[in-house]
N, C-alpha and C. Protein backbone atom coordinates (compact mmCIF):
# COMPACT_ATOMS: atom_id res chain seq x y z
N UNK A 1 -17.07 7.10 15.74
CA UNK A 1 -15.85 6.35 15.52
C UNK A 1 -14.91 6.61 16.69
N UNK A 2 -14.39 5.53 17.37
CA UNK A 2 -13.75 5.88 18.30
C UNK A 2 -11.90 6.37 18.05
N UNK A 3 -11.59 7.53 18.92
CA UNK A 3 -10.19 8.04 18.66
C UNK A 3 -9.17 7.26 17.87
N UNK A 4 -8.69 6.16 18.57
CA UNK A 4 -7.97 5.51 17.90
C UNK A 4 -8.28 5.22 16.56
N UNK A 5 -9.18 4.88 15.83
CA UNK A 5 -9.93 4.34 14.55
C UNK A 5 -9.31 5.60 13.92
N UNK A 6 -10.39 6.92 14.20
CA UNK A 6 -10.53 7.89 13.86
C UNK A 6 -8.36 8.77 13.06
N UNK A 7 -7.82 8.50 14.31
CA UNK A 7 -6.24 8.91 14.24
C UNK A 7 -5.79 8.09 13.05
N UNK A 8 -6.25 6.86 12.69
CA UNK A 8 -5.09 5.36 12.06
C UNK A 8 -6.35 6.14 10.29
N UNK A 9 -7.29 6.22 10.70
CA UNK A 9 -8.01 6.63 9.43
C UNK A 9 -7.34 7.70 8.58
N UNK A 10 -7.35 9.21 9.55
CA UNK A 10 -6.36 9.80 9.18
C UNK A 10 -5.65 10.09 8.66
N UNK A 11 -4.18 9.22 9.22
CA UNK A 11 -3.24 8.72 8.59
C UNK A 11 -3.67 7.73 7.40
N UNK A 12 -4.36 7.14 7.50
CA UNK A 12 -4.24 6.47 6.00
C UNK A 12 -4.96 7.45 4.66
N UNK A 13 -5.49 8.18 5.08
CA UNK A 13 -6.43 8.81 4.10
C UNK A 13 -5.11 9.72 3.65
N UNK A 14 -4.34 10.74 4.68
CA UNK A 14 -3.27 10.96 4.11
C UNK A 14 -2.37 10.13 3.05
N UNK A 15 -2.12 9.31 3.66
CA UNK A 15 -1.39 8.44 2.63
C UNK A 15 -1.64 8.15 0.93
N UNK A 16 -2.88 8.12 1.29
CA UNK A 16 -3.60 7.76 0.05
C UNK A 16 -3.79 9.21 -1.21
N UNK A 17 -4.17 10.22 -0.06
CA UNK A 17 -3.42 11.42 -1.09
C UNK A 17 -2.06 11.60 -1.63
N UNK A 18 -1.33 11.11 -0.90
CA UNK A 18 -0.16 11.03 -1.34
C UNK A 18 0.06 10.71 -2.32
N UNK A 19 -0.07 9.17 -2.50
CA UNK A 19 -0.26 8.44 -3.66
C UNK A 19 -0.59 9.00 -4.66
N UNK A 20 -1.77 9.45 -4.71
CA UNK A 20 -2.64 9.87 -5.66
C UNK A 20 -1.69 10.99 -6.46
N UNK A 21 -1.42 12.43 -5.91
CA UNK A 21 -0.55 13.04 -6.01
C UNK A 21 0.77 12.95 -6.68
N UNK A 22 1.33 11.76 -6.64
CA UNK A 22 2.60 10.97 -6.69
C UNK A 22 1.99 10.62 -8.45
N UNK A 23 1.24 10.04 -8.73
CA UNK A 23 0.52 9.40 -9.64
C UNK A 23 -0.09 10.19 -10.78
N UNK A 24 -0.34 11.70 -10.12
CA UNK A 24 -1.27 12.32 -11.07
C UNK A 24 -0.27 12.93 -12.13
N UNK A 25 -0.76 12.99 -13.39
CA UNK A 25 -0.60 13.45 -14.68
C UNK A 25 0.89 12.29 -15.03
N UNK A 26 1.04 11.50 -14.27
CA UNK A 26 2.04 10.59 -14.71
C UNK A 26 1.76 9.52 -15.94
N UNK A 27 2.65 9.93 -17.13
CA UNK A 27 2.14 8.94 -18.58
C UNK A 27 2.59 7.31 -18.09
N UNK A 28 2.13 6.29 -18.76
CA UNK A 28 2.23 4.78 -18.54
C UNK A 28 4.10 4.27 -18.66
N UNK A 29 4.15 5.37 -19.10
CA UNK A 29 6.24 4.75 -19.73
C UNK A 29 6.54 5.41 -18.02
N UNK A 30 6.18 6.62 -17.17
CA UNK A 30 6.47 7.31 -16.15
C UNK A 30 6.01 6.50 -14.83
N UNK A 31 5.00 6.12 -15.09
CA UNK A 31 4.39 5.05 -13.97
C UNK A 31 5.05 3.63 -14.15
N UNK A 32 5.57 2.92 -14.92
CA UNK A 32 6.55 1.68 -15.36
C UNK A 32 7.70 1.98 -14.78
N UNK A 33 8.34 3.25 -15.04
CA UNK A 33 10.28 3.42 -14.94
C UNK A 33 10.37 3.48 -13.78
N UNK A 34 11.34 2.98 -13.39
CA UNK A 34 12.50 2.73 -12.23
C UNK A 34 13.75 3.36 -12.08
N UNK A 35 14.27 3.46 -11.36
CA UNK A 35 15.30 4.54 -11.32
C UNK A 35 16.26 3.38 -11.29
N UNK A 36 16.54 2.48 -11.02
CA UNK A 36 17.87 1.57 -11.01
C UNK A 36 17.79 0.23 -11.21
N UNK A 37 18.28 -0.92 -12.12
CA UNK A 37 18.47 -2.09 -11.55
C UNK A 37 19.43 -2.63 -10.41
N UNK A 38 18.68 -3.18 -9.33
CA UNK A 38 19.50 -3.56 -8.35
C UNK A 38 19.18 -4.75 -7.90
N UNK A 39 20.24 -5.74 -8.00
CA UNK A 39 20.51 -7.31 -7.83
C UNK A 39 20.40 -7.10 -6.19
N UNK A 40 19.52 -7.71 -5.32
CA UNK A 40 19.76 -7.89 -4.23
C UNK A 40 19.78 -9.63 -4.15
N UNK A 41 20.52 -9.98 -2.84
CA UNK A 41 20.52 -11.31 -2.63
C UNK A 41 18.90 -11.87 -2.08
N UNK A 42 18.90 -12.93 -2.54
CA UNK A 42 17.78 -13.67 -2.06
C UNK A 42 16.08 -13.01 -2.69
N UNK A 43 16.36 -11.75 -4.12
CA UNK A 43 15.34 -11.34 -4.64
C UNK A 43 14.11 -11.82 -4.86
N UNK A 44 13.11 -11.38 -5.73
CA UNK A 44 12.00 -12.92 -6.34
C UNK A 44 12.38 -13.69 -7.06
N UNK A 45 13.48 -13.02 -8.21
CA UNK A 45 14.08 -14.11 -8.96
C UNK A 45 15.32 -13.61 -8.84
N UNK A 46 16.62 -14.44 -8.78
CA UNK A 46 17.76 -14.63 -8.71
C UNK A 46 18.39 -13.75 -9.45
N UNK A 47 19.04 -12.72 -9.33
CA UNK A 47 19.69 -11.91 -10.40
C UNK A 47 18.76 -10.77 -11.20
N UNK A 48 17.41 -10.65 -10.83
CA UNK A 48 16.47 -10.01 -11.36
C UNK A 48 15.35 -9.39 -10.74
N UNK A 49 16.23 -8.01 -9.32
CA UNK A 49 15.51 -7.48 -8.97
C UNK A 49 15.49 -6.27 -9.00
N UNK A 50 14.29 -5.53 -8.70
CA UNK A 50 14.69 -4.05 -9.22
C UNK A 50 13.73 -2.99 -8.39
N UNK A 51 14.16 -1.74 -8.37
CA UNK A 51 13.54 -1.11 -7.30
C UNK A 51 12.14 -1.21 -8.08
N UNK A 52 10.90 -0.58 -7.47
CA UNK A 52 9.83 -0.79 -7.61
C UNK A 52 9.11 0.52 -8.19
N UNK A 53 8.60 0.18 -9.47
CA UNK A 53 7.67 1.34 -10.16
C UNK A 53 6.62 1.93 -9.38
N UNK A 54 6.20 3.19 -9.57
CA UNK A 54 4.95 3.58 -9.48
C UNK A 54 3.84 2.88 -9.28
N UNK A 55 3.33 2.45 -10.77
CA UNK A 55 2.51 0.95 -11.14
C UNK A 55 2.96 -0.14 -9.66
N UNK A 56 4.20 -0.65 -9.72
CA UNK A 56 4.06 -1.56 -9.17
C UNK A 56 3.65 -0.76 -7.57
N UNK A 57 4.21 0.08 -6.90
CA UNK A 57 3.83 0.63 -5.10
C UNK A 57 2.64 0.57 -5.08
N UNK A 58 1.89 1.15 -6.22
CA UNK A 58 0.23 1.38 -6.27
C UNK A 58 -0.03 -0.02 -5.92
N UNK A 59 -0.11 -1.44 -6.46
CA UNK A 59 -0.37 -2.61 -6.80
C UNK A 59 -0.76 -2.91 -5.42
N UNK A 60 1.03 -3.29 -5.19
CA UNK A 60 1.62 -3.80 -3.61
C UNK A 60 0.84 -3.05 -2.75
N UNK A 61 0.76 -1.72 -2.43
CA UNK A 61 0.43 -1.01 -1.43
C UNK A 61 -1.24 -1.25 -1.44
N UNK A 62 -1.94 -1.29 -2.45
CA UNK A 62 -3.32 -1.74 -2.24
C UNK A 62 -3.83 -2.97 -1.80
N UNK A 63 -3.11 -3.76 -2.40
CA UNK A 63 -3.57 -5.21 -2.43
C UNK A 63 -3.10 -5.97 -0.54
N UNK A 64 -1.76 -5.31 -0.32
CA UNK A 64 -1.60 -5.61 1.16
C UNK A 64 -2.31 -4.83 2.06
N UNK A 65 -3.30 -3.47 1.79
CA UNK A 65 -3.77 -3.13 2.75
C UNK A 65 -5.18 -3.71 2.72
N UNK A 66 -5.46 -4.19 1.68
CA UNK A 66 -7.01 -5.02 1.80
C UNK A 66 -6.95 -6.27 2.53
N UNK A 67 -5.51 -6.67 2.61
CA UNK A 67 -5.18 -8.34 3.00
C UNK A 67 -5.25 -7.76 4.31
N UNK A 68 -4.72 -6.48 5.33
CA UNK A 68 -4.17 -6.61 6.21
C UNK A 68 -6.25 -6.25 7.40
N UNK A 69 -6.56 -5.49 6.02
CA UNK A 69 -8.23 -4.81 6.66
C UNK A 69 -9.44 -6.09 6.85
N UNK A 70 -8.60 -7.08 5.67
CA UNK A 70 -9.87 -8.35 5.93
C UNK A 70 -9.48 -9.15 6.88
N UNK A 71 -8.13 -8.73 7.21
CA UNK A 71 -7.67 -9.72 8.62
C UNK A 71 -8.13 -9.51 9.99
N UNK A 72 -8.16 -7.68 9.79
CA UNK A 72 -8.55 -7.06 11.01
C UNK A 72 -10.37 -7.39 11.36
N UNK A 73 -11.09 -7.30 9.67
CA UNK A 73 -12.56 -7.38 10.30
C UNK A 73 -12.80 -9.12 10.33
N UNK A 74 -11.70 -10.23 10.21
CA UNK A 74 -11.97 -11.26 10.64
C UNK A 74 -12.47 -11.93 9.07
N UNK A 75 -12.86 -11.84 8.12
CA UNK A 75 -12.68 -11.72 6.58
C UNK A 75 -12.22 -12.76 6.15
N UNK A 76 -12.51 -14.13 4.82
CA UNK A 76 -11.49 -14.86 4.72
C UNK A 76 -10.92 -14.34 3.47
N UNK A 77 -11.06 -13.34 2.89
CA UNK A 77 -10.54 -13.12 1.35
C UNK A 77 -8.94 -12.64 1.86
N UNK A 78 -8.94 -13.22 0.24
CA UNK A 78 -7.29 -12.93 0.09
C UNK A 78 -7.05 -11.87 -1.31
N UNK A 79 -5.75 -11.17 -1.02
CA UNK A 79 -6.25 -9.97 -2.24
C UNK A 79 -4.58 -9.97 -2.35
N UNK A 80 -3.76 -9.73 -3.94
CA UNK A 80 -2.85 -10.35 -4.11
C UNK A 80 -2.02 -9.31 -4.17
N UNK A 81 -0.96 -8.88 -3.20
CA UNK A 81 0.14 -7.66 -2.95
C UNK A 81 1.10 -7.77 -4.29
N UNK A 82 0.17 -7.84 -5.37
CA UNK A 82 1.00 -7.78 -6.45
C UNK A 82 1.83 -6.77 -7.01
N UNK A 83 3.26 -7.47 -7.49
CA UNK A 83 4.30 -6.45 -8.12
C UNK A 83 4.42 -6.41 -9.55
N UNK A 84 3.18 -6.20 -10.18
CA UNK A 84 3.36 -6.36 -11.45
C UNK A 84 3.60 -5.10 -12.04
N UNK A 85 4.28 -5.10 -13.21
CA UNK A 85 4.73 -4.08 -13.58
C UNK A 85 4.20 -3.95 -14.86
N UNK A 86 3.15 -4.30 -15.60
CA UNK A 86 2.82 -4.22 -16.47
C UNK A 86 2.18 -2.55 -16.74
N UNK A 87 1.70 -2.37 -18.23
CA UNK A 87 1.56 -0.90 -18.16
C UNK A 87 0.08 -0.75 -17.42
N UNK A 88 0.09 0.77 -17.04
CA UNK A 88 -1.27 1.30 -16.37
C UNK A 88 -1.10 2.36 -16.29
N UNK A 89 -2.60 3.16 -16.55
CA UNK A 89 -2.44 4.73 -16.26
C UNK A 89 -3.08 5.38 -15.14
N UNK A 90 -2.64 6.47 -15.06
CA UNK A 90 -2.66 7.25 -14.11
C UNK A 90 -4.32 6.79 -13.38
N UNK A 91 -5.11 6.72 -14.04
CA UNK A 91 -6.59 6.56 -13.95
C UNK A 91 -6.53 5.16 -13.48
N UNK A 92 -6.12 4.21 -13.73
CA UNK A 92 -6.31 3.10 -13.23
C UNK A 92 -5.88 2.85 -12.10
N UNK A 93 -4.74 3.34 -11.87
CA UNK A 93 -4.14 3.22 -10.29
C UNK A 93 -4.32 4.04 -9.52
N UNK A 94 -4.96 4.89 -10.09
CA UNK A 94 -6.05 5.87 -9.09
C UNK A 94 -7.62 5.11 -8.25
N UNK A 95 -8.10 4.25 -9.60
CA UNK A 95 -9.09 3.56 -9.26
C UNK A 95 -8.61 2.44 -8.07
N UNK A 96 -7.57 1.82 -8.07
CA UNK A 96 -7.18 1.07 -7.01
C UNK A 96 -6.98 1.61 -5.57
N UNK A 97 -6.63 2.75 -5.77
CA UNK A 97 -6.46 3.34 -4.33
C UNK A 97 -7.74 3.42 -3.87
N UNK A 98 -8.46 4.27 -4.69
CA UNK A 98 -9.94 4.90 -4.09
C UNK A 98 -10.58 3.51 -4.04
N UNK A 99 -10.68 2.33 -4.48
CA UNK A 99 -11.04 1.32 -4.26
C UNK A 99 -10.47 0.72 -2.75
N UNK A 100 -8.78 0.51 -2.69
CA UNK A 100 -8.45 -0.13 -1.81
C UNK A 100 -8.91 1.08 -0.10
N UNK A 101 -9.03 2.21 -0.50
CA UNK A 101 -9.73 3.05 0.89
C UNK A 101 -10.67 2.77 1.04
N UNK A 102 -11.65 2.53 -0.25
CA UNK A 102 -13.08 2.04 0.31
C UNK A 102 -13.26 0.77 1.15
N UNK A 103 -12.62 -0.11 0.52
CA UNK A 103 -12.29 -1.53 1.43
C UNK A 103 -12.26 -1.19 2.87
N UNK A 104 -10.77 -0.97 3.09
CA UNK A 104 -10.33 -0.32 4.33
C UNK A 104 -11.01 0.47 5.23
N UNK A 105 -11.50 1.83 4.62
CA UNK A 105 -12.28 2.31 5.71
C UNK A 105 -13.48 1.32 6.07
N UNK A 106 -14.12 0.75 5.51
CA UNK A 106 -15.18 0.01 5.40
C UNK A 106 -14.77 -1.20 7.16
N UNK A 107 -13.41 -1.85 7.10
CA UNK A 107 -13.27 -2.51 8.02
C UNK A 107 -12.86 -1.94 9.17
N UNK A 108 -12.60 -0.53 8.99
CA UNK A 108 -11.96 -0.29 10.28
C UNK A 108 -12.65 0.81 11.10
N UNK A 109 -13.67 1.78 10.29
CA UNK A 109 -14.60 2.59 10.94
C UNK A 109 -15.57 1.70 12.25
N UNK A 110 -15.67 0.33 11.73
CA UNK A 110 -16.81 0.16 12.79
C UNK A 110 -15.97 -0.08 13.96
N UNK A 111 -14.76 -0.33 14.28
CA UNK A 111 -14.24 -1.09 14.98
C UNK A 111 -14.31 0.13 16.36
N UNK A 112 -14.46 -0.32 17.37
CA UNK A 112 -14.71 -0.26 18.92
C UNK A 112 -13.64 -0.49 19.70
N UNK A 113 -13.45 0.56 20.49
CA UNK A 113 -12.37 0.14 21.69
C UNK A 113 -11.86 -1.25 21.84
N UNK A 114 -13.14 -2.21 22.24
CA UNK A 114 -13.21 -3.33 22.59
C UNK A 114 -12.59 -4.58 21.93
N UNK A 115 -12.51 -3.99 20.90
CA UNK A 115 -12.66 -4.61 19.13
C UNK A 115 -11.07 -5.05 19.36
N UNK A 116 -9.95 -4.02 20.17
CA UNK A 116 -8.77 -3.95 19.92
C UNK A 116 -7.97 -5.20 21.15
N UNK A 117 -9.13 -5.65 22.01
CA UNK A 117 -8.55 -6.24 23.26
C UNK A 117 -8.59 -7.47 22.67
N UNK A 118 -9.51 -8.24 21.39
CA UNK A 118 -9.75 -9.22 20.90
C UNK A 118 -8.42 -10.26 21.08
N UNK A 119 -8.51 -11.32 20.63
CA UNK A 119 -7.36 -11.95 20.42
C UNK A 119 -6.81 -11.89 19.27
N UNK A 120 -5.60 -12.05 19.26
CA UNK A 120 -4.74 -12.24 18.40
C UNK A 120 -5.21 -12.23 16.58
N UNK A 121 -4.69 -11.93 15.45
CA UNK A 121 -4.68 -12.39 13.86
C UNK A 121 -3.10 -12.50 13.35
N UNK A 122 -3.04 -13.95 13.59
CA UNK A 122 -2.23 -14.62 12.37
C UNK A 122 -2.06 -13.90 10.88
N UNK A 123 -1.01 -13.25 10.74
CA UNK A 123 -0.79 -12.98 9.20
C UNK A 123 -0.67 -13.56 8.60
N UNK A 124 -1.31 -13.96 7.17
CA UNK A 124 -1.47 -15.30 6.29
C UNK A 124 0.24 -15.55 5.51
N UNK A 125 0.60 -14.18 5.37
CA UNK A 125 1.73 -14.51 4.44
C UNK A 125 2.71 -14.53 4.83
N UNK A 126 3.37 -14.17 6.67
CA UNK A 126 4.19 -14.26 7.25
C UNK A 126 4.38 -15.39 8.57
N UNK A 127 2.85 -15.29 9.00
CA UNK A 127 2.31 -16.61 9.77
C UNK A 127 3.02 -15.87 11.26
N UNK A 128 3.01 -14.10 11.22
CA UNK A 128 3.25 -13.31 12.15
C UNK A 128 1.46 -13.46 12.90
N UNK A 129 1.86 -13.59 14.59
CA UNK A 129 0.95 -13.35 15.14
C UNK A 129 0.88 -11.73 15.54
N UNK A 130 -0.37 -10.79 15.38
CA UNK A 130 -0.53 -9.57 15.93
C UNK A 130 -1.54 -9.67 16.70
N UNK A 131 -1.85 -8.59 17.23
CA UNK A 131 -3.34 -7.85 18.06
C UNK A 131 -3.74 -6.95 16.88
N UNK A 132 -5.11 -6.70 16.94
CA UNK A 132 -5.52 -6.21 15.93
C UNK A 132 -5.22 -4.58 15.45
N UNK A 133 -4.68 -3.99 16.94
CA UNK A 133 -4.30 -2.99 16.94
C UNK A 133 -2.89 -2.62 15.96
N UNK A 134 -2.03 -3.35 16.18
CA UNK A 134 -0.83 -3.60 15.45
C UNK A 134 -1.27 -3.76 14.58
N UNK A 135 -1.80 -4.58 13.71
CA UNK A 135 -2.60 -4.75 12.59
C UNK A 135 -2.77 -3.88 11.64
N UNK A 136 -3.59 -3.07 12.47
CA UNK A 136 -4.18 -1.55 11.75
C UNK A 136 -2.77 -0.48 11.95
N UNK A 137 -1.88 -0.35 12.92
CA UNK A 137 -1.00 0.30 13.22
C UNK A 137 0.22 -0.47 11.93
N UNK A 138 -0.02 -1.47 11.38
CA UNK A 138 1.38 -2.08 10.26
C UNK A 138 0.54 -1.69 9.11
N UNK A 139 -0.40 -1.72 8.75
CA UNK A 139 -1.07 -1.34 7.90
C UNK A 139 -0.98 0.17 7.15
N UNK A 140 -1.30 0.82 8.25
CA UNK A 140 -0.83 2.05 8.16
C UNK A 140 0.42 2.47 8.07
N UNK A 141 1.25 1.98 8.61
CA UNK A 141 2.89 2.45 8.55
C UNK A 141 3.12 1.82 6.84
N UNK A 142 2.88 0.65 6.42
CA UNK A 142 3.02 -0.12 5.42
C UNK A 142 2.73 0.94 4.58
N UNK A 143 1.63 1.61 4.14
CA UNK A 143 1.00 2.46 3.13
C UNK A 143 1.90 3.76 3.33
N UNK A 144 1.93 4.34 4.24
CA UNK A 144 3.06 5.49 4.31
C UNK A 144 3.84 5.71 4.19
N UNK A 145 4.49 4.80 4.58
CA UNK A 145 5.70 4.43 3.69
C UNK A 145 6.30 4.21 2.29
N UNK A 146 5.18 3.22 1.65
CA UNK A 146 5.17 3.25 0.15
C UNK A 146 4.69 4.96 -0.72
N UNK A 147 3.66 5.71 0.23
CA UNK A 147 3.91 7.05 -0.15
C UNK A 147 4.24 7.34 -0.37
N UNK A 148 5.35 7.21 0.81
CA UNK A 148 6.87 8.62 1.12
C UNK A 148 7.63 8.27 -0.76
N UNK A 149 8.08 6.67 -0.11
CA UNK A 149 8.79 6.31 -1.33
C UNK A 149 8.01 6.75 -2.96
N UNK A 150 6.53 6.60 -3.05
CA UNK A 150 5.92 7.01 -4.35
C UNK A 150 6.46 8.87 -4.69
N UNK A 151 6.64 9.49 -3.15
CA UNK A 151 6.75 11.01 -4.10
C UNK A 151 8.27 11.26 -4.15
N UNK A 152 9.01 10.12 -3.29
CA UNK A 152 11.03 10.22 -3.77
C UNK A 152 10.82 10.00 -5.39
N UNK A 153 9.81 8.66 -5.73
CA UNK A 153 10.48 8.79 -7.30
C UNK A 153 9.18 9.10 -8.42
N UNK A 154 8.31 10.13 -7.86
CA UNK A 154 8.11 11.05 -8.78
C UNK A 154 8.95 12.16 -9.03
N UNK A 155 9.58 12.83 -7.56
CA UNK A 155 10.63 13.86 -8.11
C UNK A 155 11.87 13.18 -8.56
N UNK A 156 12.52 12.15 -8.67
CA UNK A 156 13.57 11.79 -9.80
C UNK A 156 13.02 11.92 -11.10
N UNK A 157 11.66 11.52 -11.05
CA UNK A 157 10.80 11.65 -12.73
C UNK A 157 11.31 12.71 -13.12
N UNK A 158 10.67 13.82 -12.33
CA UNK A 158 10.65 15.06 -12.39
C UNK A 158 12.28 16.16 -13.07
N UNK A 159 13.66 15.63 -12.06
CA UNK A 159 14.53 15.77 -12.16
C UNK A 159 14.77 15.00 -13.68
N UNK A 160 14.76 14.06 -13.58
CA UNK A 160 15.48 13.39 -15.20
C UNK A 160 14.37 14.08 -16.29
N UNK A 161 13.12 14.58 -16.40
CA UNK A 161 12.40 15.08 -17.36
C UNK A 161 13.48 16.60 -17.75
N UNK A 162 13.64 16.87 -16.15
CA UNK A 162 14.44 18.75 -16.56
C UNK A 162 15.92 18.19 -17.35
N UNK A 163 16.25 17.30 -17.20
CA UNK A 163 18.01 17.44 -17.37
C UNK A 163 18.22 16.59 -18.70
């Protein structure tokens, strides 16, 4: 596997512990709750948005890194960065991660120096042009991010369980 691959793998495999971590021994009412309703302008729906559950980061964060890995290996599937918030347990959104890494590593281990000079991929849902490098480099930042944010609000869990 060449360096670069090898570094962005890494980092995502981190990430994905994270998650996991973030997730574990969390009951379905703990993986649902949100720490705030907050109206932002221009939301999904008008007056009805809200920071994002557990359940839902797991969702989003899987489903856009499969969209972003079938873009990179050239792929036409589409996989849905869903924010659903319906209930799920700990086990199930565990299965999505270890699912959405398998995906992922799957497209990005083979990839070759060469692989990165390619031309350009159109993002389907932004109609952003990248290099494939960026690609794998938004991909990764994308998931780490939703991490970071998955273990800020397991420890609010945590905090409102003590108090």
């Amino acid at each position: 596997m060449d360096g670069t691959v090898a570094a962005f793998v890494r980092e995502l495999k981190g990430a994905h512990e994270t998650m996991r971590r973030a997730i574990e021994g969390a009951s379905p009412e703990e993986l649902a709750w949100t720490p705030a309703e907050i109206v932002y302008p221009g939301g999904r729906t008008p007056g009805e948005t809200r920071w994002n559950s557990l359940a839902m980061l797991v969702r989003h964060t899987t489903g856009s890194a499969k969209s972003y890995a079938a873009a990179v290996a050239g792929r036409e599937e589409r996989f849905p960065a869903a924010l659903a918030d319906d209930p799920a347990t700990a086990a199930e959104l565990r299965a999505l991660i270890d699912e959405a890494e398998e995906y992922v590593l799957g497209a990005l281990e083979p990839l070759r120096p060469e692989d990165f000079a390619s031309e350009g991929i159109t993002l389907r849902r932004s109609g952003v042009q990248l290099s494939k490098i960026e690609t794998v480099a938004r991909l990764v930042a994308h998931t780490a991010g939703h991490a970071a944010q998955m273990t800020v609000l397991r420890k609010m869990l945590r905090e409102r369980a003590q108090s």
